[in-house]
Protein backbone atom coordinates (compact mmCIF):
# COMPACT_ATOMS: atom_id res chain seq x y z
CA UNK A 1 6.69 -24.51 -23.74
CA UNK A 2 8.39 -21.85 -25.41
CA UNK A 3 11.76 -22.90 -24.30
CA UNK A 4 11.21 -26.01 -25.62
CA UNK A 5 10.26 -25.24 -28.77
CA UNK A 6 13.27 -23.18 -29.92
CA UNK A 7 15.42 -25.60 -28.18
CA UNK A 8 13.63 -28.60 -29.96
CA UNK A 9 12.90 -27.03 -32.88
CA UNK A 10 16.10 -26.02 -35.60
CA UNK A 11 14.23 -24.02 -37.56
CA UNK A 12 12.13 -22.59 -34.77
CA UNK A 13 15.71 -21.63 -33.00
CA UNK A 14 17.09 -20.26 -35.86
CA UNK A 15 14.21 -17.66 -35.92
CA UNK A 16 14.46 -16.92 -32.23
CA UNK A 17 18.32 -16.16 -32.24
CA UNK A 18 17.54 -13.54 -35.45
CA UNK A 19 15.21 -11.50 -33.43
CA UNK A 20 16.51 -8.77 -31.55
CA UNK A 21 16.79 -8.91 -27.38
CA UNK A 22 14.80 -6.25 -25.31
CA UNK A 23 15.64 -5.79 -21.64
CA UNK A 24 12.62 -5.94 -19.83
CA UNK A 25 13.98 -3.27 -17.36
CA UNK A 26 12.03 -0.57 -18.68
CA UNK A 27 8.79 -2.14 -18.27
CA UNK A 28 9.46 -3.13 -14.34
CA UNK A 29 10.22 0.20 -12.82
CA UNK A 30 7.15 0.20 -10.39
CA UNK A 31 7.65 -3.90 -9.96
CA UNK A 32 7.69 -4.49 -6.03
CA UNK A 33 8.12 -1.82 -3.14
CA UNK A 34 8.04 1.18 -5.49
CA UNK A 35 4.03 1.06 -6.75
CA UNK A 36 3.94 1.77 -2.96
CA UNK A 37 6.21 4.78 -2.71
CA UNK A 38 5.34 8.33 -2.93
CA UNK A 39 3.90 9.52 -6.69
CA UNK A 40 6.68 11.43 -7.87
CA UNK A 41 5.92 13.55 -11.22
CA UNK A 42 9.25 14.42 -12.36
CA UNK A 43 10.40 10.56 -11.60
CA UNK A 44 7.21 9.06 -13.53
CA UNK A 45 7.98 11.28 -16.45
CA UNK A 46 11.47 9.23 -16.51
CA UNK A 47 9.82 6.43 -15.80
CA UNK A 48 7.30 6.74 -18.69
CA UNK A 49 10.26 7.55 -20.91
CA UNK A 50 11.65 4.42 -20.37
CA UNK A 51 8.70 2.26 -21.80
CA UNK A 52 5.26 2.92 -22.86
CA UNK A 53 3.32 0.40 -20.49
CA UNK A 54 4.83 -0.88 -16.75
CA UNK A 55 4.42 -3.97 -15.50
CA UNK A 56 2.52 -3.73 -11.48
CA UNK A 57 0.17 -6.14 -9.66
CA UNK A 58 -3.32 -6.58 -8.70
CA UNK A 59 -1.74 -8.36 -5.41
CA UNK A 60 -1.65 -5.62 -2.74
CA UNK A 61 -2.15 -6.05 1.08
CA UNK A 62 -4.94 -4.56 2.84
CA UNK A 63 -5.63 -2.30 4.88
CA UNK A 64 -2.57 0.66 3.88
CA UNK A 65 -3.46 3.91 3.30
CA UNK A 66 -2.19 3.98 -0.38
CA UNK A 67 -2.85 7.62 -0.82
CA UNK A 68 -0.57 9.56 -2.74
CA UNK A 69 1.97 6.50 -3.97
CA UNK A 70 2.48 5.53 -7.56
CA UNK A 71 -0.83 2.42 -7.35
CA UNK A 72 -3.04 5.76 -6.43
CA UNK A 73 -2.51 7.27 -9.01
CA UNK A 74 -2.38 4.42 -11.61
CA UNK A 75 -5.58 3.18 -10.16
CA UNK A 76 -7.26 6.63 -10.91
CA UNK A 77 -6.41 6.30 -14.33
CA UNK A 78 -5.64 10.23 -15.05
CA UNK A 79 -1.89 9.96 -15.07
C-alpha cells in the first residue's frame, strides 16, 4: 500500500524522495543462521554498535539444544 501511495500520490512522492535512506543492514545482523550460532561477547558488542534493536524471529525449530547461541541469550533478556 505504501508503494502505491508515493507512486500514486505527487505530493506524497515528493515527501518520500526528501527523507533520508537507512540501510536496514544494521538491524539484520542475527537475521537467519546466526541467532543460532555461538553467543559471542566481543561480536555482539559490534553488533549492538551497529543499531540499537535487531531484527530475529519467533520461528525456530524444535527440539535443538539452543544453549549458549545468540536466541539464548536474547531470550534471557540480561544481555
Amino acid at each position: 500500500m505504501f508503494k502505491a501511495l508515493v507512486e500514486k500520490n505527487r505530493k506524497a512522492g515528493n515527501l518520500f524522495e526528501k527523507m533520508p535512506h537507512v540501510s536496514e543492514d544494521g538491524i539484520q545482523q542475527l537475521v537467519g543462521d546466526k541467532l543460532l550460532e555461538k553467543f559471542d561477547k566481543n561480536e555482539w558488542d559490534s553488533i549492538k554498535k551497529a543499531s540499537f534493536f535487531q531484527k530475529t524471529t519467533y520461528k525456530v525449530p524444535t527440539g535443538i539444544d539452543y544453549s549458549g547461541t545468540y536466541f539464548a541469550e536474547l531470550s534471557k533478556g540480561q544481555v
